[in-house]
PDB file of N, CA and C in Angstrom:
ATOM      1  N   UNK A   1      20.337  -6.996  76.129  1.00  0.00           N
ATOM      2  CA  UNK A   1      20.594  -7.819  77.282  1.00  0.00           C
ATOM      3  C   UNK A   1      21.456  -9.014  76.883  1.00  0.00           C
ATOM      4  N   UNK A   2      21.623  -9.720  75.547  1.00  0.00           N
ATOM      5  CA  UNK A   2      22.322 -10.562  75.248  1.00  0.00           C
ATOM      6  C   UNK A   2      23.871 -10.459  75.006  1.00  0.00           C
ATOM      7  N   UNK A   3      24.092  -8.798  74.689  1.00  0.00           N
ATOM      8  CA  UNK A   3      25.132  -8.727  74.634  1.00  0.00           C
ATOM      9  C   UNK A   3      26.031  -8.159  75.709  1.00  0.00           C
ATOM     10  N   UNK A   4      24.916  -7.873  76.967  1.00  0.00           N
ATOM     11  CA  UNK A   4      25.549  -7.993  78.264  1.00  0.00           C
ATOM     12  C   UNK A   4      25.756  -9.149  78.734  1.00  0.00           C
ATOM     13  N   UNK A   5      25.109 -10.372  78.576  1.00  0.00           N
ATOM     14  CA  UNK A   5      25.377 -11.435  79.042  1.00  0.00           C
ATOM     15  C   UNK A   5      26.339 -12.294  78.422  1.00  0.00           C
ATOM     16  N   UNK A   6      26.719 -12.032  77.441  1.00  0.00           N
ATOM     17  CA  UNK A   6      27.304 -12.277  76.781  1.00  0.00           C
ATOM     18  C   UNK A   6      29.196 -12.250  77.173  1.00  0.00           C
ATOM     19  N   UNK A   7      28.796 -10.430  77.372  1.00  0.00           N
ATOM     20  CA  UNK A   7      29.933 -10.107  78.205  1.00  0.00           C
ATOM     21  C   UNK A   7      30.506 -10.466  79.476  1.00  0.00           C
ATOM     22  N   UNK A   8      29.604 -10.545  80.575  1.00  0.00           N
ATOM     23  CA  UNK A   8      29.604 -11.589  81.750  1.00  0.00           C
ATOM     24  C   UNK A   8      30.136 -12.466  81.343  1.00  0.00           C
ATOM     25  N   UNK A   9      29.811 -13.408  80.461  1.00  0.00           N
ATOM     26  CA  UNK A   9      30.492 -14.808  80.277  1.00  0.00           C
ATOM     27  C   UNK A   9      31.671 -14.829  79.293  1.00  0.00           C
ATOM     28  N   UNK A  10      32.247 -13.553  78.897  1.00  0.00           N
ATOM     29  CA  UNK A  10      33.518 -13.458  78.094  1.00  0.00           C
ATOM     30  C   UNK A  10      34.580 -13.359  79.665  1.00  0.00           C
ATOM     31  N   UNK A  11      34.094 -12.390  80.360  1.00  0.00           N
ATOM     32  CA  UNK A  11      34.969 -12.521  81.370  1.00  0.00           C
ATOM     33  C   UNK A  11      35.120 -13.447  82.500  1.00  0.00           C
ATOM     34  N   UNK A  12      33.863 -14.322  82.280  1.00  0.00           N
ATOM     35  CA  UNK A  12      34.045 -15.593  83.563  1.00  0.00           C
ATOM     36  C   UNK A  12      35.082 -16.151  82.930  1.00  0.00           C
ATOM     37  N   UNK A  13      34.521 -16.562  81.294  1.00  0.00           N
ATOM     38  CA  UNK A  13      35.733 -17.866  80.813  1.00  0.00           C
ATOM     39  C   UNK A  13      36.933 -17.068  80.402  1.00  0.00           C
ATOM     40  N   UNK A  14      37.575 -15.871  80.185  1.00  0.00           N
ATOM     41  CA  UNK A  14      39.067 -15.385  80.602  1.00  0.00           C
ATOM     42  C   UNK A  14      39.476 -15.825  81.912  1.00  0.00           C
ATOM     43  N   UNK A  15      38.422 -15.763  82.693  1.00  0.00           N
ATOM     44  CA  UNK A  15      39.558 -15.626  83.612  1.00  0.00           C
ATOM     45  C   UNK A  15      39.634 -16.990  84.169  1.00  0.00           C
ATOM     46  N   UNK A  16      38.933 -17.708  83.822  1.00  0.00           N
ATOM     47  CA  UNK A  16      39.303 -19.245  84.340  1.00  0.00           C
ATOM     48  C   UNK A  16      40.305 -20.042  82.942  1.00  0.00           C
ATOM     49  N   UNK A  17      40.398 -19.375  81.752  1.00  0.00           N
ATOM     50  CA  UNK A  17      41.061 -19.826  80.884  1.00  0.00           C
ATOM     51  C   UNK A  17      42.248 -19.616  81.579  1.00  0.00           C
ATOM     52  N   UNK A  18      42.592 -18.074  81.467  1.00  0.00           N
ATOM     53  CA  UNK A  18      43.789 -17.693  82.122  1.00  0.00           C
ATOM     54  C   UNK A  18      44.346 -18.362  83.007  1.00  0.00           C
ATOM     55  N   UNK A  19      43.553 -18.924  84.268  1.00  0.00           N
ATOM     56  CA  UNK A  19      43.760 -19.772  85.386  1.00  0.00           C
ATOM     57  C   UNK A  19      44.170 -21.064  85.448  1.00  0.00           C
ATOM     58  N   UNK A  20      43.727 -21.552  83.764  1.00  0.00           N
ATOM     59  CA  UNK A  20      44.338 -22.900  83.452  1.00  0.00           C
ATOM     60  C   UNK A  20      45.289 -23.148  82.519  1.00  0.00           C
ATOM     61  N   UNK A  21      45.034 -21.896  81.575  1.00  0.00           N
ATOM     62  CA  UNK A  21      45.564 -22.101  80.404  1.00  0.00           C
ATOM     63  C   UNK A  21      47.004 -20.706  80.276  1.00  0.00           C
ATOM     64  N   UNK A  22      47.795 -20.400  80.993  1.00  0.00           N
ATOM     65  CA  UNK A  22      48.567 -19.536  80.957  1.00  0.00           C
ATOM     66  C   UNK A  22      48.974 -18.729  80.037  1.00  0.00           C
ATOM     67  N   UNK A  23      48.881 -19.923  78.985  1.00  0.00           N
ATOM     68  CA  UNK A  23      49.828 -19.026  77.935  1.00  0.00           C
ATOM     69  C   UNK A  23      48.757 -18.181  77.281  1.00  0.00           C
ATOM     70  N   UNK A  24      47.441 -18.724  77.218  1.00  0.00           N
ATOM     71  CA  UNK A  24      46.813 -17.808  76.677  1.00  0.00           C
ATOM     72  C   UNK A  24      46.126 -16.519  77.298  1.00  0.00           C
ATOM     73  N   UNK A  25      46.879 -16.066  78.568  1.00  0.00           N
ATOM     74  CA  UNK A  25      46.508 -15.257  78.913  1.00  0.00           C
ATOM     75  C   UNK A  25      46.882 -14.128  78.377  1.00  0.00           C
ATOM     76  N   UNK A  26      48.095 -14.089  77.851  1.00  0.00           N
ATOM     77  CA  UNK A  26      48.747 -13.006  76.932  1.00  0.00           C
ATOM     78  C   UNK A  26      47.385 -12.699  75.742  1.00  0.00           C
ATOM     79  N   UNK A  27      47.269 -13.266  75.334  1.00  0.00           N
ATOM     80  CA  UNK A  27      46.128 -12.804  74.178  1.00  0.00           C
ATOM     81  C   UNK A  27      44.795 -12.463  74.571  1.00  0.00           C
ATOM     82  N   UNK A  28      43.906 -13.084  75.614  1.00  0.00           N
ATOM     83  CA  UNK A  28      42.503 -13.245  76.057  1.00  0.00           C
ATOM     84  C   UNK A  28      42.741 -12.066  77.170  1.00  0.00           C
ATOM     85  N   UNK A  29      43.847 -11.651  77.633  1.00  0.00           N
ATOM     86  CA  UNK A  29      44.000 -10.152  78.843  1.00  0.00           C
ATOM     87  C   UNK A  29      44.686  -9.131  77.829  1.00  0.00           C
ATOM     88  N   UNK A  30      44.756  -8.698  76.510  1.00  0.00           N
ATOM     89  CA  UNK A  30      45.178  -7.810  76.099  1.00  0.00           C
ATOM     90  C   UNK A  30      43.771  -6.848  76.035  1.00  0.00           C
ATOM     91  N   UNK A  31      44.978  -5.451  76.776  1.00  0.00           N
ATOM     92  CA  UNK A  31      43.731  -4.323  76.875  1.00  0.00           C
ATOM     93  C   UNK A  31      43.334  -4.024  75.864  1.00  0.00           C
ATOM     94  N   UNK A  32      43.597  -4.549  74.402  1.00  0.00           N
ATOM     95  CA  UNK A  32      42.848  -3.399  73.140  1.00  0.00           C
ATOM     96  C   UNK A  32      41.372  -4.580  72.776  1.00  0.00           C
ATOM     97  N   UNK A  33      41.582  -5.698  73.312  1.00  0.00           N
ATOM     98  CA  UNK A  33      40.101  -6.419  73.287  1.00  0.00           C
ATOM     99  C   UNK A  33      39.036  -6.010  74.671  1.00  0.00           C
ATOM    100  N   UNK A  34      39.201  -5.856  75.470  1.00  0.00           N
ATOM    101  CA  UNK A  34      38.771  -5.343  76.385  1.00  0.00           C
ATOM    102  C   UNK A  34      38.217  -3.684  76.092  1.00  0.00           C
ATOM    103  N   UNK A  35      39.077  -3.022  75.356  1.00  0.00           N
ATOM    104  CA  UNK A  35      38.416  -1.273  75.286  1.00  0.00           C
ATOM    105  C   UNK A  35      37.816  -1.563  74.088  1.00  0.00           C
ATOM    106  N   UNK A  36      38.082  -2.075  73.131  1.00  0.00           N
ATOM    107  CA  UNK A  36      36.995  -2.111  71.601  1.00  0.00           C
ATOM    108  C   UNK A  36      36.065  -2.909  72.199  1.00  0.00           C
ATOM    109  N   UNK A  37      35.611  -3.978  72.857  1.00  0.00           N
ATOM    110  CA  UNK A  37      34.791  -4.388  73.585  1.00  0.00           C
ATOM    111  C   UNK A  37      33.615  -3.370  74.472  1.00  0.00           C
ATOM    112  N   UNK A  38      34.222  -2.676  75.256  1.00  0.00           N
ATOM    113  CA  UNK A  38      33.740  -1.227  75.861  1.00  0.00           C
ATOM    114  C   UNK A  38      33.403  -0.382  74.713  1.00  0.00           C
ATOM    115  N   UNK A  39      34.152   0.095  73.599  1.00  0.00           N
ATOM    116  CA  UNK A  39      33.777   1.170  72.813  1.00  0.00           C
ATOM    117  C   UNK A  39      32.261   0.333  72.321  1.00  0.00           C
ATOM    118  N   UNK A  40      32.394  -0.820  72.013  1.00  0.00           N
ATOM    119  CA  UNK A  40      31.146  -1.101  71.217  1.00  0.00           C
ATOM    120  C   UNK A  40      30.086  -1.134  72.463  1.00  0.00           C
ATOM    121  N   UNK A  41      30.417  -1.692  73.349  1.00  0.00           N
ATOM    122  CA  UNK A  41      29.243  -1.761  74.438  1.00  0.00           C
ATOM    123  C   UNK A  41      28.457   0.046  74.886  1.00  0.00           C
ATOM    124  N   UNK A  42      29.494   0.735  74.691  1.00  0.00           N
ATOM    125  CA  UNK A  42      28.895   1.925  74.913  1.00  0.00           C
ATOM    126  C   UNK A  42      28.401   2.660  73.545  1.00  0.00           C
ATOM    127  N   UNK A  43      29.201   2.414  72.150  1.00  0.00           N
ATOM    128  CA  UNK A  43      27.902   2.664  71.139  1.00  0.00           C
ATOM    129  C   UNK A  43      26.651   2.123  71.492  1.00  0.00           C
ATOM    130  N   UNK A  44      26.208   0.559  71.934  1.00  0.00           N
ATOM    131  CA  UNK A  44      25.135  -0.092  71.592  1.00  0.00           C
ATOM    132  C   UNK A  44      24.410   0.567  72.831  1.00  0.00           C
ATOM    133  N   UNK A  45      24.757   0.838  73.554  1.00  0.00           N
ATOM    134  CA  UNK A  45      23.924   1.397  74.594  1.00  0.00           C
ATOM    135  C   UNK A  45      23.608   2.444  74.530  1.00  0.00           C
ATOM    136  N   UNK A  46      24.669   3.635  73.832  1.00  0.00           N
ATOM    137  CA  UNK A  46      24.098   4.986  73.628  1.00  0.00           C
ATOM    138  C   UNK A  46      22.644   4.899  72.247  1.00  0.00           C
ATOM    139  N   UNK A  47      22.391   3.871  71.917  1.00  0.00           N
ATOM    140  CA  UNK A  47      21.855   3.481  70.553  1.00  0.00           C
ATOM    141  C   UNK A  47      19.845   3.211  71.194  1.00  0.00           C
ATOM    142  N   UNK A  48      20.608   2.196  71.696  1.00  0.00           N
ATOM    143  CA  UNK A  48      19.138   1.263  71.875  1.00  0.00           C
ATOM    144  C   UNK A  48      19.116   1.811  73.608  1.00  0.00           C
ATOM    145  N   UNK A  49      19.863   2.612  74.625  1.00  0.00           N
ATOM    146  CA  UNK A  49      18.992   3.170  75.936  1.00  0.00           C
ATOM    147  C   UNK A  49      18.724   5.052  75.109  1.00  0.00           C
ATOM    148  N   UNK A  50      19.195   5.382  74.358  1.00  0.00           N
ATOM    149  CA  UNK A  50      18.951   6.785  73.997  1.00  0.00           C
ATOM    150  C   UNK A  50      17.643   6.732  73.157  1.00  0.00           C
ATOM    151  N   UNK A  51      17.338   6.095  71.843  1.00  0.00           N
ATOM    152  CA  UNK A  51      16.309   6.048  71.572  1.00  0.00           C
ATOM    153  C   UNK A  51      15.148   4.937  72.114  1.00  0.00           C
ATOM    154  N   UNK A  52      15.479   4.233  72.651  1.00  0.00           N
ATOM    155  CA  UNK A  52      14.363   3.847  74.014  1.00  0.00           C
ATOM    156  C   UNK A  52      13.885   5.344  74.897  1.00  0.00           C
ATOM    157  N   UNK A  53      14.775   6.152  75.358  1.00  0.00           N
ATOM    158  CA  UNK A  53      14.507   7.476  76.126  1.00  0.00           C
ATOM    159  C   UNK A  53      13.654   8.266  75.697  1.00  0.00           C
ATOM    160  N   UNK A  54      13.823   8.337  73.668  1.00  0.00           N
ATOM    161  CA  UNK A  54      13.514   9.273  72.884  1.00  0.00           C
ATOM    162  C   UNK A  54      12.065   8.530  72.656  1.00  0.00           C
ATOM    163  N   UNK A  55      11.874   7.225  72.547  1.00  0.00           N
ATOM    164  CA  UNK A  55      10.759   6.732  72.219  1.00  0.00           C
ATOM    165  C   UNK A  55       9.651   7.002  73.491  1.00  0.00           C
ATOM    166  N   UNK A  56      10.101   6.250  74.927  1.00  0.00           N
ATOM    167  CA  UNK A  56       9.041   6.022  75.800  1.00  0.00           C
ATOM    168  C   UNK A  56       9.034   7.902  76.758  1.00  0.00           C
ATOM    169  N   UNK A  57      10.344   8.496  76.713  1.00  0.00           N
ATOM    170  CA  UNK A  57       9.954   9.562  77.536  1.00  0.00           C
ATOM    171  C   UNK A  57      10.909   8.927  78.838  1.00  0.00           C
ATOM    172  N   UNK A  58      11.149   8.357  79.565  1.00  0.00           N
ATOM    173  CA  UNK A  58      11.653   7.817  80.820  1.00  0.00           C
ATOM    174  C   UNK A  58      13.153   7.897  80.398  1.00  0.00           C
ATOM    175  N   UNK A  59      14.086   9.081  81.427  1.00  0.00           N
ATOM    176  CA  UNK A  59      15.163   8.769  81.903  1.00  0.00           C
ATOM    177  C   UNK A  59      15.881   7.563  82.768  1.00  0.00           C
ATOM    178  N   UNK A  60      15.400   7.147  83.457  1.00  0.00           N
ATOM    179  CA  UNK A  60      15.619   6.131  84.480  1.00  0.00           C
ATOM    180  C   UNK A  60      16.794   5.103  83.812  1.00  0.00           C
ATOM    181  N   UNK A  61      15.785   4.750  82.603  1.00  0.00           N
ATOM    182  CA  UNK A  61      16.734   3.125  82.068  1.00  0.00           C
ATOM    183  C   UNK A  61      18.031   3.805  81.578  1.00  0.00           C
ATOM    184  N   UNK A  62      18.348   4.691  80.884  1.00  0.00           N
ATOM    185  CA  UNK A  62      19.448   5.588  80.074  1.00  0.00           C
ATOM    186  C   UNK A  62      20.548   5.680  81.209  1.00  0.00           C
ATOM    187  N   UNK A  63      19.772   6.163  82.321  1.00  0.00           N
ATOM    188  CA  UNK A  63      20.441   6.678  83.438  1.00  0.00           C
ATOM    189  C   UNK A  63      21.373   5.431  84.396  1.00  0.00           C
ATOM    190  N   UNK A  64      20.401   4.286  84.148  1.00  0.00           N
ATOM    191  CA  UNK A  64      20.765   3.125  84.941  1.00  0.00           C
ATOM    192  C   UNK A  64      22.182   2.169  83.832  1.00  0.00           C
ATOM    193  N   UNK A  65      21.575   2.759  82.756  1.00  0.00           N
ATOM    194  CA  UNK A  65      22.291   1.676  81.619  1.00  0.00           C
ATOM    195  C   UNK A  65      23.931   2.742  81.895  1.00  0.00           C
ATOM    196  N   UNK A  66      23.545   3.684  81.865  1.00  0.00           N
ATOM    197  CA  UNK A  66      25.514   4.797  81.696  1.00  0.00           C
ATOM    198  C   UNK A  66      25.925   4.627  83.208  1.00  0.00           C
ATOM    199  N   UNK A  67      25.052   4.388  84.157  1.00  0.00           N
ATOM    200  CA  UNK A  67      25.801   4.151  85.101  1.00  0.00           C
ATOM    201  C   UNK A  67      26.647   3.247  84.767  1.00  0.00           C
ATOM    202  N   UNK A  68      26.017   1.612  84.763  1.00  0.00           N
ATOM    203  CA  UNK A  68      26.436   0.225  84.124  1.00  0.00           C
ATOM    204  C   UNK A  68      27.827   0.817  83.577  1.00  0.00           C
ATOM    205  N   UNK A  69      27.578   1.520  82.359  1.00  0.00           N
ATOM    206  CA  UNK A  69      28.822   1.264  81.766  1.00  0.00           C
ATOM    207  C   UNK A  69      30.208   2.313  82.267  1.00  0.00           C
ATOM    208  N   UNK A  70      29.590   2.989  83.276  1.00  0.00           N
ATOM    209  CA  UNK A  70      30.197   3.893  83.619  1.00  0.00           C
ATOM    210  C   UNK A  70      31.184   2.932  84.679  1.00  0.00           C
ATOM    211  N   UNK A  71      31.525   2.064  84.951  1.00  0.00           N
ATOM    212  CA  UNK A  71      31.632   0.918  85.798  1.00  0.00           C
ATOM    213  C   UNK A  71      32.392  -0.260  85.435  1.00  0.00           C
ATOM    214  N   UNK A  72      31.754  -0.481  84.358  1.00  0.00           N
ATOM    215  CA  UNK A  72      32.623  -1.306  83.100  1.00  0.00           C
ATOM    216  C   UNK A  72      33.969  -0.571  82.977  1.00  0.00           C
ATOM    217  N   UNK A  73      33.405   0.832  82.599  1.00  0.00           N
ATOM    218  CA  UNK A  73      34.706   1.742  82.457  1.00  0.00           C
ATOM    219  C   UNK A  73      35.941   1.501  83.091  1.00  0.00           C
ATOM    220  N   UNK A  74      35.169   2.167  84.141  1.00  0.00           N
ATOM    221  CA  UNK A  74      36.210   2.035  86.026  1.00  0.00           C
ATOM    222  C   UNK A  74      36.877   0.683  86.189  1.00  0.00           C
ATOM    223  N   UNK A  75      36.389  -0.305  85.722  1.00  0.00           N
ATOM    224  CA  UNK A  75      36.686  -2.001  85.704  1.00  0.00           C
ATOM    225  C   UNK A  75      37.950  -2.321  85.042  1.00  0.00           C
ATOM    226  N   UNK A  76      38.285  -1.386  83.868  1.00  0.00           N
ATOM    227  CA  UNK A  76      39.377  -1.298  83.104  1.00  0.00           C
ATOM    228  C   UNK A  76      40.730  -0.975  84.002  1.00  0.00           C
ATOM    229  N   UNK A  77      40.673   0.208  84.595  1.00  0.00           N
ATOM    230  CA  UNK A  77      41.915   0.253  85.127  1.00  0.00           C
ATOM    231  C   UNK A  77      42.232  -0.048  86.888  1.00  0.00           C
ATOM    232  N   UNK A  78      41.223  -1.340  86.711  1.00  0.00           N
ATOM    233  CA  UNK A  78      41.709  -1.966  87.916  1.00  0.00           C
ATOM    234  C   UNK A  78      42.453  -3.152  87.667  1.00  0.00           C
ATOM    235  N   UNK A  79      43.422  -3.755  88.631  1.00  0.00           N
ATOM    236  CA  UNK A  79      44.627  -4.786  88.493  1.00  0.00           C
ATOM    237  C   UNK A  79      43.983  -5.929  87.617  1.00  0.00           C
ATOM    238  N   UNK A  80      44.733  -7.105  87.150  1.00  0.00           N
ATOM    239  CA  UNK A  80      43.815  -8.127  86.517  1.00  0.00           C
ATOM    240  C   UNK A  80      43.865  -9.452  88.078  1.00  0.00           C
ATOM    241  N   UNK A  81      43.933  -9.240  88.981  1.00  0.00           N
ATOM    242  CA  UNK A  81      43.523  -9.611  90.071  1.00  0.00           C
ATOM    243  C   UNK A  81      42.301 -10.698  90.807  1.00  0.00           C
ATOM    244  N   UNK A  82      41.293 -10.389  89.942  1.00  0.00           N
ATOM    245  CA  UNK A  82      39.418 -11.074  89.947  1.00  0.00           C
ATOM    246  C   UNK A  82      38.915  -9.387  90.335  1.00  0.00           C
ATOM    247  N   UNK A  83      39.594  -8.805  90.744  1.00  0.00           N
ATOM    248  CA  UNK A  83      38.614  -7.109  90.988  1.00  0.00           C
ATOM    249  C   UNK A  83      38.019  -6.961  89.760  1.00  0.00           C
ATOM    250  N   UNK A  84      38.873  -6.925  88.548  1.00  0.00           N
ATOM    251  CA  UNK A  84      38.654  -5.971  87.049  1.00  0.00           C
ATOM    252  C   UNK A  84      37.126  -7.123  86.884  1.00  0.00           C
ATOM    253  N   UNK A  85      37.257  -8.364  87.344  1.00  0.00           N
ATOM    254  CA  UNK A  85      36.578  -9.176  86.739  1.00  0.00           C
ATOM    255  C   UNK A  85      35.080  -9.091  87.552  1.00  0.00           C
ATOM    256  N   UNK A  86      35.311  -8.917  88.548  1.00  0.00           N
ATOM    257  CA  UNK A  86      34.104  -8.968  89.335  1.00  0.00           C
ATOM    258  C   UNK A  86      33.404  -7.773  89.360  1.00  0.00           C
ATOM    259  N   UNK A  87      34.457  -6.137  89.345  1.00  0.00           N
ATOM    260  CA  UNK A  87      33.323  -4.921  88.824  1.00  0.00           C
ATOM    261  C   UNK A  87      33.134  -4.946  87.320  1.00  0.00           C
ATOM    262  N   UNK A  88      33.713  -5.757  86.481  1.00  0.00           N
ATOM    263  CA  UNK A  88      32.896  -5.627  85.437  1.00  0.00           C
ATOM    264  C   UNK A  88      31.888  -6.356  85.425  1.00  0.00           C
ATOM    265  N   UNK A  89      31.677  -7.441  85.586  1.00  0.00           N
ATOM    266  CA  UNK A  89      30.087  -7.999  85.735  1.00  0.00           C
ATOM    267  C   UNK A  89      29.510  -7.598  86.698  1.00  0.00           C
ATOM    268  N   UNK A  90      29.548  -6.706  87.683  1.00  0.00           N
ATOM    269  CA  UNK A  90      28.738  -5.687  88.599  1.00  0.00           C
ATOM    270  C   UNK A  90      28.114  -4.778  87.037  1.00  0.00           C
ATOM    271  N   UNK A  91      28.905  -4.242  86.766  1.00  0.00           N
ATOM    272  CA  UNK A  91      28.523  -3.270  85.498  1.00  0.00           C
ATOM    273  C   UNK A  91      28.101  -3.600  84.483  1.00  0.00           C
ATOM    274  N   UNK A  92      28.193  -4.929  83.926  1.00  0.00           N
ATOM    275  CA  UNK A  92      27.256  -5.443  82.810  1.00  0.00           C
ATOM    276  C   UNK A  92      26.189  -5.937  84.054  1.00  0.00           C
ATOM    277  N   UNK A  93      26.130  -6.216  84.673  1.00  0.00           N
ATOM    278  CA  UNK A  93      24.263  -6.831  85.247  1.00  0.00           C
ATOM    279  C   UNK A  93      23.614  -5.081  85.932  1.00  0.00           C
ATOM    280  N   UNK A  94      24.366  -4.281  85.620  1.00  0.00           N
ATOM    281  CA  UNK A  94      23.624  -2.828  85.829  1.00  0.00           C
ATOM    282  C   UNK A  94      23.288  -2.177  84.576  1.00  0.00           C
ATOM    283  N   UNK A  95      24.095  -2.252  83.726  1.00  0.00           N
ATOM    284  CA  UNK A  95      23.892  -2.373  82.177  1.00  0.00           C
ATOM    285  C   UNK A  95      22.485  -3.186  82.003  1.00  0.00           C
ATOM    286  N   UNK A  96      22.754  -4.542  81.927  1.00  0.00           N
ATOM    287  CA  UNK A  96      21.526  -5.063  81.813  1.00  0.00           C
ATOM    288  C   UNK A  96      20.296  -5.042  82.435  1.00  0.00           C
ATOM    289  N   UNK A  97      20.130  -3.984  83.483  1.00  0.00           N
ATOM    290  CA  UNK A  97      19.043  -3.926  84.193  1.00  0.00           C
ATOM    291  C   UNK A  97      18.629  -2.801  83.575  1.00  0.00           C
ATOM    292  N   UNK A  98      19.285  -1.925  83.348  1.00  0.00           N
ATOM    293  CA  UNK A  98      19.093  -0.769  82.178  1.00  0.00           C
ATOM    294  C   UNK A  98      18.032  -1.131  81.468  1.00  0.00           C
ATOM    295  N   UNK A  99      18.788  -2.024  80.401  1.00  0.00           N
ATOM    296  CA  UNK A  99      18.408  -2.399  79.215  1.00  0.00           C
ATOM    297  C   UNK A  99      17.031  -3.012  79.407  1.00  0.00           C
ATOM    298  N   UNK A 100      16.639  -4.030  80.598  1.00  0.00           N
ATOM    299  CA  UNK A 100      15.477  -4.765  80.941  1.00  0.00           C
ATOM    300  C   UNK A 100      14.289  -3.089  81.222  1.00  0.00           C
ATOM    301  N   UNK A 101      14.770  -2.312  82.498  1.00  0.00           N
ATOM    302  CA  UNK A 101      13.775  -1.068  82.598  1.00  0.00           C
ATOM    303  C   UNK A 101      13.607  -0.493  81.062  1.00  0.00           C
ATOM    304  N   UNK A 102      14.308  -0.174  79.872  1.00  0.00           N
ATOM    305  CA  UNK A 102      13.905   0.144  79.141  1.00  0.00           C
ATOM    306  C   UNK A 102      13.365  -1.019  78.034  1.00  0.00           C
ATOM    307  N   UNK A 103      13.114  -2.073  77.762  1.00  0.00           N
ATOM    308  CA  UNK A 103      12.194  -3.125  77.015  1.00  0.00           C
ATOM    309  C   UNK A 103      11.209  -2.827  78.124  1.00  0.00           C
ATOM    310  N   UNK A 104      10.555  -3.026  79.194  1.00  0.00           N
ATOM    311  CA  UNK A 104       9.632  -2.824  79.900  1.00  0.00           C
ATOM    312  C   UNK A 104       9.031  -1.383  80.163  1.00  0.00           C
ATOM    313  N   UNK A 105       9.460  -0.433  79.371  1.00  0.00           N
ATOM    314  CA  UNK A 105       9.093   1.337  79.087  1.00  0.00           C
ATOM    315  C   UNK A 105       8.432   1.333  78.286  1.00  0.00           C
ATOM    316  N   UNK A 106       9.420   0.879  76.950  1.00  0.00           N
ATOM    317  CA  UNK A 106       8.490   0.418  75.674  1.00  0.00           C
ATOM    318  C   UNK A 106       7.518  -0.748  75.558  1.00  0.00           C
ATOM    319  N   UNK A 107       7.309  -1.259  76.105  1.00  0.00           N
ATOM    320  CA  UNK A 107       5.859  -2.544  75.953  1.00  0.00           C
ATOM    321  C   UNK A 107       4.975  -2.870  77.064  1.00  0.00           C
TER     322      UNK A 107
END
C-alpha cells in the first residue's frame, strides 16, 4: 500500500511540477519512467497479491489488485492532459484496495 501511495503522489507532484516548472517536464513526463515504474508495480503485485492468494485461499484481492493495475496500464496511453493523471490514481487506489483486502485475508 505504500508503494501505491507513493505512486499517487509521484503523479500529483509531476503534474503540478510540470505546471510550474516547464522545463522539467521533459524529464519528470518521459515514458521510460512511467513504464519501469509500471513494470515494477506489476512485479510487486504479482509478488505480494499472488502469494497472499497462495497463502489465504481468496481470489478477490489478486483479482481487485490486476484490475488496479490493469488501469494503470490503460493510463499510459492516454494524452498527458490530467486524464493519464487522474486514471492512474483511479488505478493505484484500486491497486491499493487490493492490497488492503489481501493484508485483511491474511490477519
Amino acid at each position: 500500500m505504500l508503494l501505491s501511495g507513493l505512486c499517487a503522489v509521484h503523479c500529483l507532484v509531476s503534474a503540478v511540477l510540470v505546471a510550474v516548472l516547464a522545463s522539467a517536464g521533459g524529464i519528470l513526463l518521459d515514458p521510460i519512467i512511467h513504464e519501469v515504474g509500471l513494470m515494477i508495480a506489476i512485479l510487486l503485485g504479482a509478488v505480494a497479491l499472488g502469494y497472499g492468494a497462495l497463502r489465504h485461499g481468496y481470489m478477490m484481492p489478486l483479482a481487485i489488485g490486476s484490475l488496479g493495475i490493469g488501469v494503470m496500464m490503460g493510463a499510459l496511453e492516454l494524452p498527458h492532459d490530467g486524464s493519464q493523471v487522474f486514471y492512474t490514481i483511479v488505478g493505484v487506489a484500486i491497486l491499493a484496495l487490493g492490497h488492503d483486502l489481501n493484508y485483511r485475508a491474511t490477519h
